[in-house]
Protein backbone atom coordinates (compact mmCIF):
# COMPACT_ATOMS: atom_id res chain seq x y z
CA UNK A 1 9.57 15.16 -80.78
CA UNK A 2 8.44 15.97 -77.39
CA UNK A 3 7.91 13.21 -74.93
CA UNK A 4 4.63 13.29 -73.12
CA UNK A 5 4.49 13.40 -69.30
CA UNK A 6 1.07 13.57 -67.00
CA UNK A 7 1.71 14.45 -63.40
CA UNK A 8 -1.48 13.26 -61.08
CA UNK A 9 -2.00 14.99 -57.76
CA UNK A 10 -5.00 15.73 -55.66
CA UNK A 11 -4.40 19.41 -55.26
CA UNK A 12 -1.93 22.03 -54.85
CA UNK A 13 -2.61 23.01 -51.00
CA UNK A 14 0.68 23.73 -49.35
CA UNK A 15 2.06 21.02 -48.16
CA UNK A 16 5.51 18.76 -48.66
CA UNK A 17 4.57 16.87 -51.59
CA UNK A 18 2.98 20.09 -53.56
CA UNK A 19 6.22 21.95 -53.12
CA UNK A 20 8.30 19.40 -54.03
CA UNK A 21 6.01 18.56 -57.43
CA UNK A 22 6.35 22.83 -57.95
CA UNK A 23 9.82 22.23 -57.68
CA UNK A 24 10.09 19.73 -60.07
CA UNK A 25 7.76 21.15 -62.75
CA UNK A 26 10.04 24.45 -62.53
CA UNK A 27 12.79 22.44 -62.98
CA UNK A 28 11.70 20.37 -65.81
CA UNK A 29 13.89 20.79 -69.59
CA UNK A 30 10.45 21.98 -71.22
CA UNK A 31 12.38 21.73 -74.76
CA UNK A 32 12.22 17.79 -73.87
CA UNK A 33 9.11 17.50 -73.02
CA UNK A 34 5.27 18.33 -72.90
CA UNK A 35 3.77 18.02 -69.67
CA UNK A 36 -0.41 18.24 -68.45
CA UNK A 37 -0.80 18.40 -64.47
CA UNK A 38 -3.93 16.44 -64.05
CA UNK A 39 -5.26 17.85 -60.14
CA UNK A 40 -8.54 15.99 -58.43
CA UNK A 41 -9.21 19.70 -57.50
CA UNK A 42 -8.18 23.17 -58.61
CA UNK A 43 -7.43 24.33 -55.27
CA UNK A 44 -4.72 25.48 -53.21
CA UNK A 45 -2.21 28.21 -52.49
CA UNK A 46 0.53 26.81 -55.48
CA UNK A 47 -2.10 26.38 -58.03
CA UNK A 48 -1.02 29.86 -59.61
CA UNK A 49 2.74 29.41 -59.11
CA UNK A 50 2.41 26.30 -61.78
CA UNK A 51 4.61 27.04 -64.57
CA UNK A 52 3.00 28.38 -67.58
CA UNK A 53 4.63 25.75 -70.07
CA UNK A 54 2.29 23.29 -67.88
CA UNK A 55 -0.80 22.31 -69.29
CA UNK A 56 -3.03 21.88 -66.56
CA UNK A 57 -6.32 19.69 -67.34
CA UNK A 58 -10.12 20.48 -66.65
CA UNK A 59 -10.99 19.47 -63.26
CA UNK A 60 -12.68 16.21 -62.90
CA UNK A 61 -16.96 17.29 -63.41
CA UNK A 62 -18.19 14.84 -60.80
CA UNK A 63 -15.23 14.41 -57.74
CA UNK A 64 -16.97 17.14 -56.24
CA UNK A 65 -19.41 14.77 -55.13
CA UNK A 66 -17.81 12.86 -52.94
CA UNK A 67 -17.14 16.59 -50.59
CA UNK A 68 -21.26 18.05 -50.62
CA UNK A 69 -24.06 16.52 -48.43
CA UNK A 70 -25.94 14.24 -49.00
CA UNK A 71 -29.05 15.66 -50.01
CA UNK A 72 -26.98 17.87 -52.83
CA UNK A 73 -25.37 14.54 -53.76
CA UNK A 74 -28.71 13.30 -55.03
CA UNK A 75 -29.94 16.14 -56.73
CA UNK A 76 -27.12 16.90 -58.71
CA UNK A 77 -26.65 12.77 -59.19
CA UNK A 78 -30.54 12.67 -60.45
CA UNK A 79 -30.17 15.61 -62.43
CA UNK A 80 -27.20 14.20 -64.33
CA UNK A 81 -28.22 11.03 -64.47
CA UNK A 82 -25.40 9.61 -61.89
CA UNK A 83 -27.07 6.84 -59.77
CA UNK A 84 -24.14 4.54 -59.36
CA UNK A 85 -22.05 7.27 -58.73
CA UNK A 86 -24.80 8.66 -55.78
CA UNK A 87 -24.50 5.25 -54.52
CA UNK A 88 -20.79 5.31 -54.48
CA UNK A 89 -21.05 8.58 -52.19
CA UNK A 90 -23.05 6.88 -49.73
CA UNK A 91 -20.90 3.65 -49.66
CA UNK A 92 -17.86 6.09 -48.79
CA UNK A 93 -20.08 7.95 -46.18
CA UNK A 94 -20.54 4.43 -44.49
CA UNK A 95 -16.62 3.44 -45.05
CA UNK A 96 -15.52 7.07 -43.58
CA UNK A 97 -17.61 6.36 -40.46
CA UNK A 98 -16.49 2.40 -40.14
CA UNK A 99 -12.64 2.46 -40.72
CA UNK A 100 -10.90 4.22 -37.93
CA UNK A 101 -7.59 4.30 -39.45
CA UNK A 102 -7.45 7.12 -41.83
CA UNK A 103 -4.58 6.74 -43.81
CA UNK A 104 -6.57 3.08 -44.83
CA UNK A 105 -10.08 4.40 -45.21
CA UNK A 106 -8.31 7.12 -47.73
CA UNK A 107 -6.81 3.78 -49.47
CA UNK A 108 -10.29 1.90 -49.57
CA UNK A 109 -12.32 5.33 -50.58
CA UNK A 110 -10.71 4.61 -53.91
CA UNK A 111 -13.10 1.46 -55.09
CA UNK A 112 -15.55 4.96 -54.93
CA UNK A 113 -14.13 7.66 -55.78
CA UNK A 114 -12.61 6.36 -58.77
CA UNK A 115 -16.33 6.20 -60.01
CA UNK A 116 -15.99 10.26 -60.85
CA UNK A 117 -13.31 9.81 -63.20
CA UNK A 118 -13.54 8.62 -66.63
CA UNK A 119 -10.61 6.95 -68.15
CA UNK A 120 -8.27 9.39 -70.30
CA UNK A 121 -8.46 9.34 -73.66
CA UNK A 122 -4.96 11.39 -74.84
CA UNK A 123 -1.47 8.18 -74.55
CA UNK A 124 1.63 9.35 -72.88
CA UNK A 125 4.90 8.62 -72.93
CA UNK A 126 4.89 8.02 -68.79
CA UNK A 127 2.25 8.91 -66.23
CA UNK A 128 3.28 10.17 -62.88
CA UNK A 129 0.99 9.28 -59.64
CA UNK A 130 2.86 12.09 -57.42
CA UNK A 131 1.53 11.43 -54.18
CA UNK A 132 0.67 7.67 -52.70
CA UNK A 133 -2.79 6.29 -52.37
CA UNK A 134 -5.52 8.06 -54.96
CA UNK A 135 -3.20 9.62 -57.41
CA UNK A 136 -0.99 6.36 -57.91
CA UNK A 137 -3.98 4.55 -58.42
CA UNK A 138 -6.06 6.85 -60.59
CA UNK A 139 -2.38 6.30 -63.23
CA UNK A 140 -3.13 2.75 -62.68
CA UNK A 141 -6.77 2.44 -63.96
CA UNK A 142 -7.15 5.48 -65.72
CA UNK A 143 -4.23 6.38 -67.73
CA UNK A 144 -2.87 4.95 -70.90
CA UNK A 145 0.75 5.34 -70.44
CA UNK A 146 4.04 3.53 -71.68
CA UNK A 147 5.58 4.14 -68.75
CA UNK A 148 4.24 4.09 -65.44
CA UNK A 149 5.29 5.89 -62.03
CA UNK A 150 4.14 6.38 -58.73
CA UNK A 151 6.05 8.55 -55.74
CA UNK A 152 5.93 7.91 -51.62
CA UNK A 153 6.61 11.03 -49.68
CA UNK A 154 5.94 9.49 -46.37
CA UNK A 155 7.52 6.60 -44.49
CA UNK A 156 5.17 3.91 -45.25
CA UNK A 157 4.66 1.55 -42.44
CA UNK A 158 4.51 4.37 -39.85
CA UNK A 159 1.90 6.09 -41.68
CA UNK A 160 -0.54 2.99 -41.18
CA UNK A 161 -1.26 2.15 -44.98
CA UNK A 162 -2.42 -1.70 -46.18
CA UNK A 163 0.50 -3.08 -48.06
CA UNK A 164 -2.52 -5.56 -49.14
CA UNK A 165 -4.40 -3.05 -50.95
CA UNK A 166 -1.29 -1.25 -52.73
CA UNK A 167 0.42 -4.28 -53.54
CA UNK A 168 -1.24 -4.87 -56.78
CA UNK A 169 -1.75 -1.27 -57.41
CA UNK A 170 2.28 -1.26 -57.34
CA UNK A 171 3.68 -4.26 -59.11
CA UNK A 172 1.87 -2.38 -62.34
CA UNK A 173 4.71 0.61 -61.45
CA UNK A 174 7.88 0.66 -63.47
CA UNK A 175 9.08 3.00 -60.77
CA UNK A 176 8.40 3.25 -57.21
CA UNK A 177 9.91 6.82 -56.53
CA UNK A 178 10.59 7.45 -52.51
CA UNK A 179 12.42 11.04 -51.18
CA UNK A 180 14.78 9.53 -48.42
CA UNK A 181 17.07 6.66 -47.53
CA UNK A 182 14.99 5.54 -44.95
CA UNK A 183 11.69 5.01 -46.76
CA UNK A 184 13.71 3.31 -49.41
CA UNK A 185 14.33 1.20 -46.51
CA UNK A 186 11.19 0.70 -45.43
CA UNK A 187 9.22 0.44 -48.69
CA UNK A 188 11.77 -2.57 -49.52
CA UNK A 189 11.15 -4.25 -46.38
CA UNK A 190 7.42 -3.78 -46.91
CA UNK A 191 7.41 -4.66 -50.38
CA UNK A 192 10.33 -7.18 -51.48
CA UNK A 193 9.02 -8.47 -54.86
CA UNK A 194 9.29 -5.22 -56.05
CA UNK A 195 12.87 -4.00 -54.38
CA UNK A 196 14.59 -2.99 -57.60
CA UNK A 197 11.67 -0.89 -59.19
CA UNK A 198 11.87 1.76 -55.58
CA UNK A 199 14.21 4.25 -56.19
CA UNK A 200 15.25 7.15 -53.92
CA UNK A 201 14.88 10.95 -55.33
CA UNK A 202 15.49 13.70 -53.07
CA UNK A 203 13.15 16.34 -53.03
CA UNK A 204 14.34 19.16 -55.42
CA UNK A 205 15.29 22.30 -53.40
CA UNK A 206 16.65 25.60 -55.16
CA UNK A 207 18.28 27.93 -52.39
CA UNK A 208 18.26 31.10 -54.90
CA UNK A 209 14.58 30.81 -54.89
CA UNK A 210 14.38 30.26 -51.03
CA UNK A 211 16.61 33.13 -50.53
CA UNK A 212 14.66 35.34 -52.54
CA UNK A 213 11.67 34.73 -51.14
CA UNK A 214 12.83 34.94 -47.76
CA UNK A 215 14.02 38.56 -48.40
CA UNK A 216 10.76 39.77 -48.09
CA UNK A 217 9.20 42.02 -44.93
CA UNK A 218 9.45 40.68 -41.59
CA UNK A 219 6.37 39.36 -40.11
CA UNK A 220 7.95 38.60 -36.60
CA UNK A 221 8.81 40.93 -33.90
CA UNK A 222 12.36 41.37 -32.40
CA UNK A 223 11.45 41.72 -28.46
CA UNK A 224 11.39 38.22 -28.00
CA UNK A 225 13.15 35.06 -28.75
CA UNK A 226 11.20 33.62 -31.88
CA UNK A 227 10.93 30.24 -32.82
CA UNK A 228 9.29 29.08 -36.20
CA UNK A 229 7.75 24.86 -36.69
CA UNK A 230 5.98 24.79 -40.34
CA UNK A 231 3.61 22.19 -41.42
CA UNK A 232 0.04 20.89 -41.40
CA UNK A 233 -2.37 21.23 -38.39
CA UNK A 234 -1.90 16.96 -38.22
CA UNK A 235 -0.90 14.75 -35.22
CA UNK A 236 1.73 13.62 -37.00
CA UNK A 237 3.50 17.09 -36.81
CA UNK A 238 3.43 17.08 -33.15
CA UNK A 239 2.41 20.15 -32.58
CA UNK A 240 1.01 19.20 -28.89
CA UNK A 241 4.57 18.80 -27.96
CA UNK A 242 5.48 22.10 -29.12
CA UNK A 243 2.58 23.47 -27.05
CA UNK A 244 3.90 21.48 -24.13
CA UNK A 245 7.47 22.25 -24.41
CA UNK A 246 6.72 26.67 -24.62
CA UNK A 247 4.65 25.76 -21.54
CA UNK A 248 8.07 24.43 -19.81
CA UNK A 249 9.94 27.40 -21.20
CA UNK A 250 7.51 30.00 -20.33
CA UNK A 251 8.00 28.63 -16.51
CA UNK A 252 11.42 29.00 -16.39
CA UNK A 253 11.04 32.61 -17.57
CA UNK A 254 12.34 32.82 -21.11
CA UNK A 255 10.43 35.17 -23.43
CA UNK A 256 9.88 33.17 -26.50
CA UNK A 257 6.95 33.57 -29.08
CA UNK A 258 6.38 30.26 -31.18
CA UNK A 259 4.95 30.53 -34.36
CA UNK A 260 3.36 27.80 -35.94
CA UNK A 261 2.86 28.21 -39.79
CA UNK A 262 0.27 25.99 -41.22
CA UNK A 263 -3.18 24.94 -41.46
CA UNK A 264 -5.28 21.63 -41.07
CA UNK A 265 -7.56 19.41 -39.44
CA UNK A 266 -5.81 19.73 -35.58
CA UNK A 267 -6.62 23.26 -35.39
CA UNK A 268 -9.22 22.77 -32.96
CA UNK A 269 -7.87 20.23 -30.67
CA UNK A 270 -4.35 22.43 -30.90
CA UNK A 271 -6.47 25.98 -29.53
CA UNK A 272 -8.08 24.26 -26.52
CA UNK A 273 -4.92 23.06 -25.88
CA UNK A 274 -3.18 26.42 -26.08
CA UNK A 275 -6.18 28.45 -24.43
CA UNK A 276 -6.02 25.15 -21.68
CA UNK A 277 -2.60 26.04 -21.19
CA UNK A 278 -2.87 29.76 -21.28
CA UNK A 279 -0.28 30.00 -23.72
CA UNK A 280 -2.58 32.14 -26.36
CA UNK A 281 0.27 35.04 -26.55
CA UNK A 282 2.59 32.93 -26.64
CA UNK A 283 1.53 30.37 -29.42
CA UNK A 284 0.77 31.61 -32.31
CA UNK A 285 -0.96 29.47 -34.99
CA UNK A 286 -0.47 31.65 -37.83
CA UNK A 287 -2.35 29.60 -40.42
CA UNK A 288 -1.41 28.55 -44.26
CA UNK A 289 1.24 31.80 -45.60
CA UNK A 290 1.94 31.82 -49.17
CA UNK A 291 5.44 32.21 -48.19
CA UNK A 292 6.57 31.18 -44.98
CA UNK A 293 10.28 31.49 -45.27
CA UNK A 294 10.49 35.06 -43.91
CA UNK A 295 8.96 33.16 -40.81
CA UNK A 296 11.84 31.08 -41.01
CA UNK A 297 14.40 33.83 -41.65
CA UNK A 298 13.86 36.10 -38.75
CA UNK A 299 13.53 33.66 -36.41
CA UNK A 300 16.05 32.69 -33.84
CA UNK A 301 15.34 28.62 -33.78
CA UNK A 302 13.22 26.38 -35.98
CA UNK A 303 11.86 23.49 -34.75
CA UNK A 304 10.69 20.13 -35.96
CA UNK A 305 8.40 18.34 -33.81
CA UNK A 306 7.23 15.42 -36.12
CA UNK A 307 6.50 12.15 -34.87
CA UNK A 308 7.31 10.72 -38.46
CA UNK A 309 8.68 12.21 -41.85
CA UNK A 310 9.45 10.99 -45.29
CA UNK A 311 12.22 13.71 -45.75
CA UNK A 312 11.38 16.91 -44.07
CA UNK A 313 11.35 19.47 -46.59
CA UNK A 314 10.95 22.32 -44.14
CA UNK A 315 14.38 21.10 -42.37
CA UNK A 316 16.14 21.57 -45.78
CA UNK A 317 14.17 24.74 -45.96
CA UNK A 318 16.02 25.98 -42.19
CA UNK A 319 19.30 24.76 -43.68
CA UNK A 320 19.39 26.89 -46.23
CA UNK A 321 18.36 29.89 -44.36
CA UNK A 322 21.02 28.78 -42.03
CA UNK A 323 18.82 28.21 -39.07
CA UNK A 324 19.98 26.94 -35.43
CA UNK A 325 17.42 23.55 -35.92
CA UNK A 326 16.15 21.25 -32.87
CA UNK A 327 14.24 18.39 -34.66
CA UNK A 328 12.63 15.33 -32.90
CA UNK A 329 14.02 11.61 -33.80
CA UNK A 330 11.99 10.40 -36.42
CA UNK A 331 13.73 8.09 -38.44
CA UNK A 332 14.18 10.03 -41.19
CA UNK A 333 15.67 13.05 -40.14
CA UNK A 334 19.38 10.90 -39.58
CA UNK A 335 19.03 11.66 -43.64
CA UNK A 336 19.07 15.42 -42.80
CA UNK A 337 20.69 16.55 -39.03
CA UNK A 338 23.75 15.55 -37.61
CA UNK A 339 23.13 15.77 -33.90
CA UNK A 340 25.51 18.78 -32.87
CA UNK A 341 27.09 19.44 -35.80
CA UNK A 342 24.22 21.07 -38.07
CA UNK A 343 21.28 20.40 -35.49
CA UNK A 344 20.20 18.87 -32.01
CA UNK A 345 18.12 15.95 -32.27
CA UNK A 346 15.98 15.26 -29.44
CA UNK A 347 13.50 12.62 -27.93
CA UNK A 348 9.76 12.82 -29.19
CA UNK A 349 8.90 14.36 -25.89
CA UNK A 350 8.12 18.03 -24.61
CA UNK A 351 10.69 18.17 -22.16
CA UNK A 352 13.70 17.03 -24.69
CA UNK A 353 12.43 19.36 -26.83
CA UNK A 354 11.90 22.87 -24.41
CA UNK A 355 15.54 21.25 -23.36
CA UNK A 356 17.08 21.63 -26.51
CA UNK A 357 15.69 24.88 -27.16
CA UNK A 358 17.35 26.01 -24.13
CA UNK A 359 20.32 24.49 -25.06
CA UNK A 360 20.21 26.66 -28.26
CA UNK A 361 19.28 29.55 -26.29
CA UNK A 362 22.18 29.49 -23.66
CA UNK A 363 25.00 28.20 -25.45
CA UNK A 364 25.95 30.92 -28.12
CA UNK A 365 29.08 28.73 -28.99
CA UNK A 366 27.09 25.55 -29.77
CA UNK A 367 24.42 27.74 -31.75
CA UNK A 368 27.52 29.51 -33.59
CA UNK A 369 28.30 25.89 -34.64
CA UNK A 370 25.52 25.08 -36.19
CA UNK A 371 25.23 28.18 -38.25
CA UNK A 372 28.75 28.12 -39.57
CA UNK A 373 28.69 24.75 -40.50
CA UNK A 374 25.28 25.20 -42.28
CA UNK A 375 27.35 28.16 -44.40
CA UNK A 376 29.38 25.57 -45.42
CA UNK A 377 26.99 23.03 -46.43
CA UNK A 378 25.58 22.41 -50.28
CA UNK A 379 21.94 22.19 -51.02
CA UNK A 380 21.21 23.34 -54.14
CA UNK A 381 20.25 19.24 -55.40
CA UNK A 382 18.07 20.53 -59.17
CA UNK A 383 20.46 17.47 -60.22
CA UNK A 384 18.35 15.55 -58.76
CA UNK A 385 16.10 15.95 -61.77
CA UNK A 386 18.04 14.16 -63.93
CA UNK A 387 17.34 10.87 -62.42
CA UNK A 388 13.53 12.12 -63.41
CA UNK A 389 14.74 11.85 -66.77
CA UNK A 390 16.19 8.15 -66.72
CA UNK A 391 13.31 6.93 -65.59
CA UNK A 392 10.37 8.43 -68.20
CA UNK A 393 12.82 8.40 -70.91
């Protein structure tokens, strides 16, 4: 018989985490198992790229709440007979204008939220929570489950989460599941009474698929030198230091064009500071692509400007398209880049990073390097998924 798995996730926009949870569920021995995708919302550009074999749930009637106005809140509360869970939606309005640090209010909004969500009523054999904060505590409360797991794609204390609130929420894990060596690290130093239940699974890459994908049209031209960065429109991705750094390679007179291939909250802030800078030829925000890697393909240098990672899924991404990479020093990326030998690593500022472009760009034997030792390098890690297995088995 079967065993019964339920993946939790908010959504399938794309980011990190959804392409790594695509990955998986395309990777999963479906002869083994049965698997429903429970999502908050059925949104996002991977939400038709989900295997068929997966069962995905009905969307959650009342979550929707929590993203109208007010005044719609009420009426469709009244209407349904809902009051707790109007109050509830003001409660978070009040916490979303009080707590200035957003990876906590996200954390608190639970004691909410979790108001639009009944309990489940089907039993499986293990729950998965696939992102931290709501979906690891939505298999907590509202899942019956033998086995329980929850997965960190982030570093944890540089992301500015309360260990206090997750504590609990975690010592009911059989399984804290991290994607790099460092946030093992991390996660153990944060949370000691639980170091043997956090264990370290890469995120599942398959080149063939990559390569594939990548084969298709072109969407940069060839009169310039191109450089790629992919990721959400976030502070964390530090994409004011890539508008900083073209402005100190546009001085010196090299032609680049950087594309930026993503979407989020930043995009605002990020276009004054490219029309502030007039750099608006130059920088190109390109917004979400169902397929970036022919971005990454045809361009000359990609280039990681993140003030923190988990593991950097889009550096994996470059390797395997065999990419000259300059990343900035986040912790994590020692996991991933080898300064000089399959990538520069450079200081989280805009000067080290237009400097290692230029690097890139004027020494041809240094950029050879990198290339050939990238050929050489194995990524394909679906193996990876067999560690899945121990741990819902």
């Amino acid at each position: 018989m079967r065993k019964k798995l339920l993946f939790v996730m908010n959504n399938m926009t794309c980011g990190g985490a959804e392409k790594s949870l695509l990955s998986l569920l395309q990777s999963i021995d479906y002869d083994k198992f049965e698997v429903d995708l429970f999502l908050f919302k059925h949104e996002g550009l991977f939400l038709n790229k989900i295997p068929p074999k997966v069962n995905l749930l009905e969307e959650p009637q009342y979550y929707t709440v929590f993203d109208m106005p007010i005044k719609k809140a009420l009426v469709l509360s009244l209407r349904n007979m809902k009051l707790q869970l109007f109050a509830s939606r003001v409660l978070s309005a009040i916490l979303m204008r009080t707590e200035k640090n957003r990876a906590r209010c996200e954390q608190r909004m639970w004691r909410y939220v979790s108001k639009a969500f009944p309990l489940l009523e089907k039993e499986y054999d293990a729950a998965i929570g696939y992102l931290e904060k709501s979906p690891i505590y939505y298999v907590i409360d509202k899942v019956n489950a033998k086995s329980k797991l929850g997965f960190i794609h982030s570093e944890y204390e540089a992301y500015g989460m309360d260990a206090v609130i997750d504590k609990p929420y975690f010592k009911q894990l059989d399984h804290l599941v991290t994607v790099s060596e460092e946030c093992v690290r991390s996660l153990r130093e944060m949370f000691p009474d639980i170091h043997s239940k956090i264990k370290l699974m890469h995120n599942i890459v398959t080149p063939r698929t990559i390569y594939t994908m990548a084969d298709e049209t072109t969407p940069l031209p060839f009169d310039n030198i191109n450089i790629v960065s992919v990721g959400r429109l976030n502070r964390v991705k530090g994409f004011d230091l890539a508008i900083e750094a073209c402005r100190f390679l546009q001085k010196e007179g090299i032609p680049i064009k950087w594309y930026i291939v993503g979407e989020g909250e930043d995009r605002q802030r990020l276009e004054h500071l490219i029309d502030e800078k007039g750099l608006q030829d130059t920088v190109i925000l390109t917004g979400v692509q169902s397929n970036p890697y022919p971005y990454i393909k045809h361009c000359h240098i990609y280039v990681q400007t993140s003030l923190n990672e988990g593991r950097c899924l889009t550096i994996t991404e470059a390797k395997i398209l065999q990419k000259p990479i300059v990343s900035t020093n986040f912790r994590a990326i020692y996991d991933q880049i080898t300064h000089k030998e399959n990538g520069l690593i450079v200081e989280q500022d805009a000067e080290s990073i237009s400097n290692g472009i230029k690097e890139l760009i004027t020494n041809n034997e240094l950029r050879q390097k990198l290339i050939n030792n990238l050929k050489d390098e194995s990524l394909d890690n679906e193996s990876e998924v067999n560690k899945f297995y121990q741990w819902v088995g």
